[in-house]
Protein backbone atom coordinates (compact mmCIF):
# COMPACT_ATOMS: atom_id res chain seq x y z
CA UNK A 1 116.21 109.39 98.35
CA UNK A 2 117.98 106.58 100.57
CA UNK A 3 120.24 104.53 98.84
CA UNK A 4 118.44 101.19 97.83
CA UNK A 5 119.75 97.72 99.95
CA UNK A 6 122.26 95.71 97.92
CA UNK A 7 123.45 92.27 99.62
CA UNK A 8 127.52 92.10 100.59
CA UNK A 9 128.49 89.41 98.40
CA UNK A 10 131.43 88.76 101.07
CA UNK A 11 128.91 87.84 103.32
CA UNK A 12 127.91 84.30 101.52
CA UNK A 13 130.98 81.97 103.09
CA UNK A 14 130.38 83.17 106.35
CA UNK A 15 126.43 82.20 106.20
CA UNK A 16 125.99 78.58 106.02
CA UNK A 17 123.21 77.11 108.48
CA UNK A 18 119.38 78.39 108.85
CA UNK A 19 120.66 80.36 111.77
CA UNK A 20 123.17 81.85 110.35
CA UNK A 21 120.91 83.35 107.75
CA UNK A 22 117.84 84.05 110.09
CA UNK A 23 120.41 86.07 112.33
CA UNK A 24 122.01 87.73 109.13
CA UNK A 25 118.74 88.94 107.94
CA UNK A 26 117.04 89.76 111.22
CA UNK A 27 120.20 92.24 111.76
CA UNK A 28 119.45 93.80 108.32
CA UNK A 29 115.42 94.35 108.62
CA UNK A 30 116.52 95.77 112.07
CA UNK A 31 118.79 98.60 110.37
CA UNK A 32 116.18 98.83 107.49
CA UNK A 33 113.18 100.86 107.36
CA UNK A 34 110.58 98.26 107.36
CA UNK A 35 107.34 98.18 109.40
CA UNK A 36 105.97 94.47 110.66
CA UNK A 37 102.61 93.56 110.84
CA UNK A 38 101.61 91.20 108.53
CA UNK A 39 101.91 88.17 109.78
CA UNK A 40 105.04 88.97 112.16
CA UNK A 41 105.69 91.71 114.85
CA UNK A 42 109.55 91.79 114.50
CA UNK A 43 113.20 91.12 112.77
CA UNK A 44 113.54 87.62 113.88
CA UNK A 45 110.27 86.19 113.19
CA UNK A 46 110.48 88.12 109.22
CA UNK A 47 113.52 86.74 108.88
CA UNK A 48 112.78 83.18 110.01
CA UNK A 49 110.03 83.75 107.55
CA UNK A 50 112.47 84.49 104.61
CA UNK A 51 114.68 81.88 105.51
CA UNK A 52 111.92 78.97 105.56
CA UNK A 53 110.01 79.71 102.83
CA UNK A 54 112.99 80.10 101.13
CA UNK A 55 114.26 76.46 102.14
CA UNK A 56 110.53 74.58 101.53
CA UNK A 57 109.65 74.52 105.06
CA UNK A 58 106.25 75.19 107.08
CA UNK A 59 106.51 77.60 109.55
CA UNK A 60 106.27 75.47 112.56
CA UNK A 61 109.19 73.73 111.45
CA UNK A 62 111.72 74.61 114.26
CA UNK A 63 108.68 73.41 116.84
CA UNK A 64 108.59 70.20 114.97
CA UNK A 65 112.55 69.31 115.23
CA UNK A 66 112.53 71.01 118.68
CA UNK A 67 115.21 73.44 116.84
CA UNK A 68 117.63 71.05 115.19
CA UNK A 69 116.52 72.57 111.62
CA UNK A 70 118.35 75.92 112.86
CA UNK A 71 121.76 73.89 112.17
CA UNK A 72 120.78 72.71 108.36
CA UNK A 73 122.80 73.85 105.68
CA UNK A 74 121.46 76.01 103.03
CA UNK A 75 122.21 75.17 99.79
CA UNK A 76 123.24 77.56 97.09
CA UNK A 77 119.80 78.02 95.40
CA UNK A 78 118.38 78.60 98.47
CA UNK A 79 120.36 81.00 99.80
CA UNK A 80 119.74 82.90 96.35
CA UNK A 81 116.41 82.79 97.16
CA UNK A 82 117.21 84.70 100.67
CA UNK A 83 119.01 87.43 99.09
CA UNK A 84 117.18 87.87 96.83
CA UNK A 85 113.59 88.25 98.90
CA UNK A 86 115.53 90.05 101.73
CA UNK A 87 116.57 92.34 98.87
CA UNK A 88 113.20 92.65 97.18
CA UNK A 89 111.43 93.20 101.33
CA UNK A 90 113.51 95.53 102.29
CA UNK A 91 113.63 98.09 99.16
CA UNK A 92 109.47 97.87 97.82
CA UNK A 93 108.28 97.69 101.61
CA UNK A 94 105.87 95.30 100.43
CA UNK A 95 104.66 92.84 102.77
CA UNK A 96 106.56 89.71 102.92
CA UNK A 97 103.13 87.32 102.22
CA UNK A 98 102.52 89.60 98.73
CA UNK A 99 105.98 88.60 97.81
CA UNK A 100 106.02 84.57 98.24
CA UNK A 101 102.37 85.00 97.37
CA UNK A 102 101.62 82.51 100.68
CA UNK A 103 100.03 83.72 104.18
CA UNK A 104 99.38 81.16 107.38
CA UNK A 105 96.30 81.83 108.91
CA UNK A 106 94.99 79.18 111.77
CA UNK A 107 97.56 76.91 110.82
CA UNK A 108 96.58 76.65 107.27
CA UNK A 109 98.41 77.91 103.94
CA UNK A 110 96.34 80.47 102.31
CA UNK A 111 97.49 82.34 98.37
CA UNK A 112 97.55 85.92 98.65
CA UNK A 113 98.34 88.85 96.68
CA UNK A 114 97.18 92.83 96.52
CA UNK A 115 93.68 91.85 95.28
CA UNK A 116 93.17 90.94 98.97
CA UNK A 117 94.11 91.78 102.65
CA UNK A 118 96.85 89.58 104.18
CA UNK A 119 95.32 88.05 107.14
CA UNK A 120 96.25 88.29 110.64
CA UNK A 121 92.82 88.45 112.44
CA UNK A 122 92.52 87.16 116.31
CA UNK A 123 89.68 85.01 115.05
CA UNK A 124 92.22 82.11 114.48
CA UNK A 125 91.94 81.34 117.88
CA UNK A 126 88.13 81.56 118.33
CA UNK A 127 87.74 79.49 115.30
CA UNK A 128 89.72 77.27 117.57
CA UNK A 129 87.94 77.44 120.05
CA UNK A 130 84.66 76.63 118.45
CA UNK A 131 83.34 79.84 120.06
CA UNK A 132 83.13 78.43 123.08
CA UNK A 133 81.26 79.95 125.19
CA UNK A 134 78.64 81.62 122.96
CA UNK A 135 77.98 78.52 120.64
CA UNK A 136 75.80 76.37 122.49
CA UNK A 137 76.30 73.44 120.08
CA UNK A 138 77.77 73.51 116.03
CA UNK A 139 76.60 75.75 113.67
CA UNK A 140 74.88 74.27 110.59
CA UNK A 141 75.04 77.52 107.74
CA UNK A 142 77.83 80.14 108.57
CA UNK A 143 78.48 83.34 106.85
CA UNK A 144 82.36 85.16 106.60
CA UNK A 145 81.27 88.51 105.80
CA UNK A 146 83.90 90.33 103.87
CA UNK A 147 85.84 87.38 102.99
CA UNK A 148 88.53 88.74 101.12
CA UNK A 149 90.56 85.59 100.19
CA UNK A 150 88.97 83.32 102.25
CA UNK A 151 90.75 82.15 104.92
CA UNK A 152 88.60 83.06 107.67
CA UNK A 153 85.67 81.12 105.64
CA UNK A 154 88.07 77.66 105.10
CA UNK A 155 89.01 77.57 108.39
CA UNK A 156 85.55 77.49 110.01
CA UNK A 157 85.08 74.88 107.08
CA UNK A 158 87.92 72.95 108.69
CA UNK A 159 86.67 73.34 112.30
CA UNK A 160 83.09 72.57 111.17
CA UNK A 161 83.03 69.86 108.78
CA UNK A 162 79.18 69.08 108.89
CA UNK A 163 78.36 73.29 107.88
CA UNK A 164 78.00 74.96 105.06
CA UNK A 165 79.56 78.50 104.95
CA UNK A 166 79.06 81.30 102.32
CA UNK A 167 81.76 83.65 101.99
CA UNK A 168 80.93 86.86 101.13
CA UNK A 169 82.65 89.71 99.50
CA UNK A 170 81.64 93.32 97.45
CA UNK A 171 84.73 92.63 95.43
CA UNK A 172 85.23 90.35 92.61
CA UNK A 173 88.68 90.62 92.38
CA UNK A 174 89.00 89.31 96.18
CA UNK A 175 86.44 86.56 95.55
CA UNK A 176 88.74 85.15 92.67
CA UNK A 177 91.74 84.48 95.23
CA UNK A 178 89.15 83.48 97.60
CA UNK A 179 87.68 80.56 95.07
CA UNK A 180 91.29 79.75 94.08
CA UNK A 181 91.83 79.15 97.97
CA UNK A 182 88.82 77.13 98.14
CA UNK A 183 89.91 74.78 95.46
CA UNK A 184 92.83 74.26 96.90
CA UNK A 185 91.45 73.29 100.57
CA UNK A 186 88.82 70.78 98.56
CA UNK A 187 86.20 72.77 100.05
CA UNK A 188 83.91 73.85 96.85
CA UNK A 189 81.29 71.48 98.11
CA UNK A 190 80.68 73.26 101.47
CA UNK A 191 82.37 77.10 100.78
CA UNK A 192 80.47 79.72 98.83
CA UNK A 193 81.97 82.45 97.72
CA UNK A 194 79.34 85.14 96.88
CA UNK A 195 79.43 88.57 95.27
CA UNK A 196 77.92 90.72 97.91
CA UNK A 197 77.33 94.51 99.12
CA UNK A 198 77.43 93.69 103.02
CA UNK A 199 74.09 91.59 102.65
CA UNK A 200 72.85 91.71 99.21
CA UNK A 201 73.60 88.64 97.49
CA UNK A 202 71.70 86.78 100.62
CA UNK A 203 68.41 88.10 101.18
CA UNK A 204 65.97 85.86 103.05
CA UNK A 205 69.05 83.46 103.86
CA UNK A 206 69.51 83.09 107.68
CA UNK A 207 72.94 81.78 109.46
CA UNK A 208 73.27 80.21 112.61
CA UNK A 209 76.85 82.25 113.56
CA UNK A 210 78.13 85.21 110.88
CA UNK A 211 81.58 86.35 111.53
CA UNK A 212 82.77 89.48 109.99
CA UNK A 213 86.03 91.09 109.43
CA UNK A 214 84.91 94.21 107.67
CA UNK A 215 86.72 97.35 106.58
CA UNK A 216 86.99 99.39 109.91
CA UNK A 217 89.87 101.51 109.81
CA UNK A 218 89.05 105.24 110.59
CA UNK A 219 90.19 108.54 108.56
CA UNK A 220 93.30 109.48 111.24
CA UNK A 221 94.65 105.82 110.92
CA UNK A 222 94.01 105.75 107.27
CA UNK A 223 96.25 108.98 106.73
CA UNK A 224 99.18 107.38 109.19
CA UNK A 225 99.72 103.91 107.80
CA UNK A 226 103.13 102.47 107.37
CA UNK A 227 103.82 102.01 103.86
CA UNK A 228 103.48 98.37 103.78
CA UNK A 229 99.91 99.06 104.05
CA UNK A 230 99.63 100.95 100.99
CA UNK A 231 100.44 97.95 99.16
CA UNK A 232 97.33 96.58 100.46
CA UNK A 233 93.81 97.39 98.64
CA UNK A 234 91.97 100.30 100.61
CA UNK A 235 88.36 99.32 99.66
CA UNK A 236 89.60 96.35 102.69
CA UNK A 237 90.57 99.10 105.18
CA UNK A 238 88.96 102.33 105.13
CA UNK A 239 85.55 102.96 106.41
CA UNK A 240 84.59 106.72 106.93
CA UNK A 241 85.29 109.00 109.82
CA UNK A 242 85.70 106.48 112.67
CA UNK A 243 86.17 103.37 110.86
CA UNK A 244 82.29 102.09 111.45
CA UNK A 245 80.63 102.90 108.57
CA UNK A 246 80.35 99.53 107.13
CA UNK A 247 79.63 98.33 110.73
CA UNK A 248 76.82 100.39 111.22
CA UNK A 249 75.37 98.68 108.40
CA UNK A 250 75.75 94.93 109.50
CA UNK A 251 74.43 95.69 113.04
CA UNK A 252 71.49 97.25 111.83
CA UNK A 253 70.86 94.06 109.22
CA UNK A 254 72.44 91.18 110.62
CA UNK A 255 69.08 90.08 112.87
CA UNK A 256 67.25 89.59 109.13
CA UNK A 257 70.17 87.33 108.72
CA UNK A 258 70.49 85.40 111.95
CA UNK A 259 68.73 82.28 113.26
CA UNK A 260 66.70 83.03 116.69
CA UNK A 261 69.71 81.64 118.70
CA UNK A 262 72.38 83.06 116.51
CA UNK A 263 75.39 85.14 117.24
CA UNK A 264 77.29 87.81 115.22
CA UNK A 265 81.33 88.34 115.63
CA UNK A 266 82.46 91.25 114.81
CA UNK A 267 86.55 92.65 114.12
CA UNK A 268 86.71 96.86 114.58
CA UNK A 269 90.23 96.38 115.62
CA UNK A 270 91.55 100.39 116.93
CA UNK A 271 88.13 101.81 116.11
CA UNK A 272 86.51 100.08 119.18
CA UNK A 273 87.15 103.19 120.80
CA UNK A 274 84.68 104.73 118.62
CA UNK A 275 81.56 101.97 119.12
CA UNK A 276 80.29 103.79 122.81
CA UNK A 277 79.81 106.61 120.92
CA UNK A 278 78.26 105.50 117.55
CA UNK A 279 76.27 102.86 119.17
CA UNK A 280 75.66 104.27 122.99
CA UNK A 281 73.80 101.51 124.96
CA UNK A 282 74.66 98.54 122.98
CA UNK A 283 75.58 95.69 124.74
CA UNK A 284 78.58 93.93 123.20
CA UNK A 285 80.11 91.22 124.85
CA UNK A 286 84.34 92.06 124.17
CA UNK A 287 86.30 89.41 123.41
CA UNK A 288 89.93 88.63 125.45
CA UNK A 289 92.54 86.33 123.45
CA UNK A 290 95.04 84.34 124.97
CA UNK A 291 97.19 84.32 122.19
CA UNK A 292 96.92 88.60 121.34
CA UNK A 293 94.71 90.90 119.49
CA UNK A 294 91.86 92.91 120.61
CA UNK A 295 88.99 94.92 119.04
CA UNK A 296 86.14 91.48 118.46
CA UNK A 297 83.35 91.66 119.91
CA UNK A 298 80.08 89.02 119.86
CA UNK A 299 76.37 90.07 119.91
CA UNK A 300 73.56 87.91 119.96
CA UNK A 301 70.74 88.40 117.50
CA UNK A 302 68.32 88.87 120.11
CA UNK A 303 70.20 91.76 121.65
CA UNK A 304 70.41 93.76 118.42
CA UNK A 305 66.55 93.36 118.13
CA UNK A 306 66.07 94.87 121.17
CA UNK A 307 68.12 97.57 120.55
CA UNK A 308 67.15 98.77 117.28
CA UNK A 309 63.48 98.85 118.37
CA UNK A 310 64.71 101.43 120.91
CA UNK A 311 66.39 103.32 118.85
């Protein structure tokens, strides 16, 4: 058993600015055994997370004082604070966002913990984006299908402020950090959440876009996951064999669920690799992102008809 992470006390009166401590801890997480991948790719971005959440500060906050924040002084309760998430990152391997109990997702503040996923979906940007090209004008009703906490619902809220969207999830435990999300967005007048096995809790109800970011991670991934992902709840990862099970399911219902012009979005993530083969001839229209991420791809509700009657 490795010997857990203790901070060098000695270290404090050489630390004093934000960079100072962002360098500090991006050398530690780099001699650490810690995987990245929710919500950062490496060191220096974790650490720059530690150190400004730690301080009270957004994120953005270094593009907002074009980098003068990096020479602020810390003050003693906030380097505490530092040490003593650094401390807690580095020996649970539990993702950073569980730990300040606050994930960023399309430029909003989202609460998290292990009842739900941590999110870091590519569908920031075509939330963005308004999903240009396939949306030929705003959607009125909107389903997020698997929800989890919300965030992918609130921020099509925010991009769409004349729709309503129902936010969908099997688990109750998710939906509770997804309504506490909504109340704190003052959305509860235009988000739903909804109690919901894939389509259940919406029959006869019809949605002009429904974006999904379902369980899709297949058995071989499942078995090699860092341990940060452990910390995360399964019943929001695994889906059989290839990772499609649960998208098998909204392919085959989503055109009872779709307006005639309507268009489903769909997150497989790794397991695209496997939708040739469990769905040979469907035409999928893959998405490419500017900003990263792959494994989305959009399907109109016309094309699924088509398909499933020659099937």
């Amino acid at each position: 058993m490795s010997t857990p992470y203790s901070f060098v006390s000695d270290d404090y009166a050489q630390l004093h600015t934000v960079l100072d401590w962002v360098r500090y801890c991006t050398s530690e997480l780099n001699q650490a055994d810690v995987y990245f991948g929710h919500g950062t790719d490496n060191a220096w971005d974790e650490a720059m997370a530690i150190v400004l959440f730690s301080c009270a500060l957004a994120p953005d906050m270094t593009q907002h004082t074009d980098n003068l924040i990096l020479q602020a002084r810390l003050v003693q309760r906030e380097k505490e604070q530092v040490v003593n998430l650094l401390t807690e990152r580095i020996n649970t391997l539990e993702p950073l966002p569980y730990l300040t109990h606050q994930a960023w997702f399309a430029g909003f503040p989202f609460y998290v913990d292990q009842r739900v996923l941590i999110p870091r979906s590519p569908f920031a940007e075509l939330i963005h984006d308004e999903f240009t090209p396939w949306l030929s004008q705003p959607p009125q009703l909107i389903m997020d299908l698997c929800t989890g906490g919300g965030c992918i619902a609130i921020a099509l809220a925010h991009q769409f402020p004349h729709a309503q969207v129902d936010a969908l999830d099997i688990s109750e435990d998710a939906l509770e950090v997804a309504s506490l999300n909504i109340d704190e967005h003052g959305l509860t007048e235009r988000v739903y959440p909804v109690q919901s096995d894939v389509f259940s809790g919406v029959m006869g109800q019809t949605y002009d876009l429904i974006v999904s970011n379902p369980p899709y991670v297949d058995a071989e991934d499942m078995s090699d996951l860092p341990q940060e992902f452990l910390h995360e709840p399964s019943l929001a990862l695994a889906a059989g064999h290839d990772g499609l099970d649960i998208v098998q399911t909204i392919l085959e219902q989503a055109p009872q669920h779709l307006s005639p012009e309507g268009w489903l979005f769909v997150e497989v993530g790794n397991s695209s690799v496997h939708m040739e083969q469990r769905f040979p001839g469907l035409n999928v229209q893959w998405i490419e992102f500017e900003l990263g991420g792959q494994g989305v791809f959009a399907v109109a509700r016309q094309t699924l008809v088509d398909y499933w009657q020659q099937q």
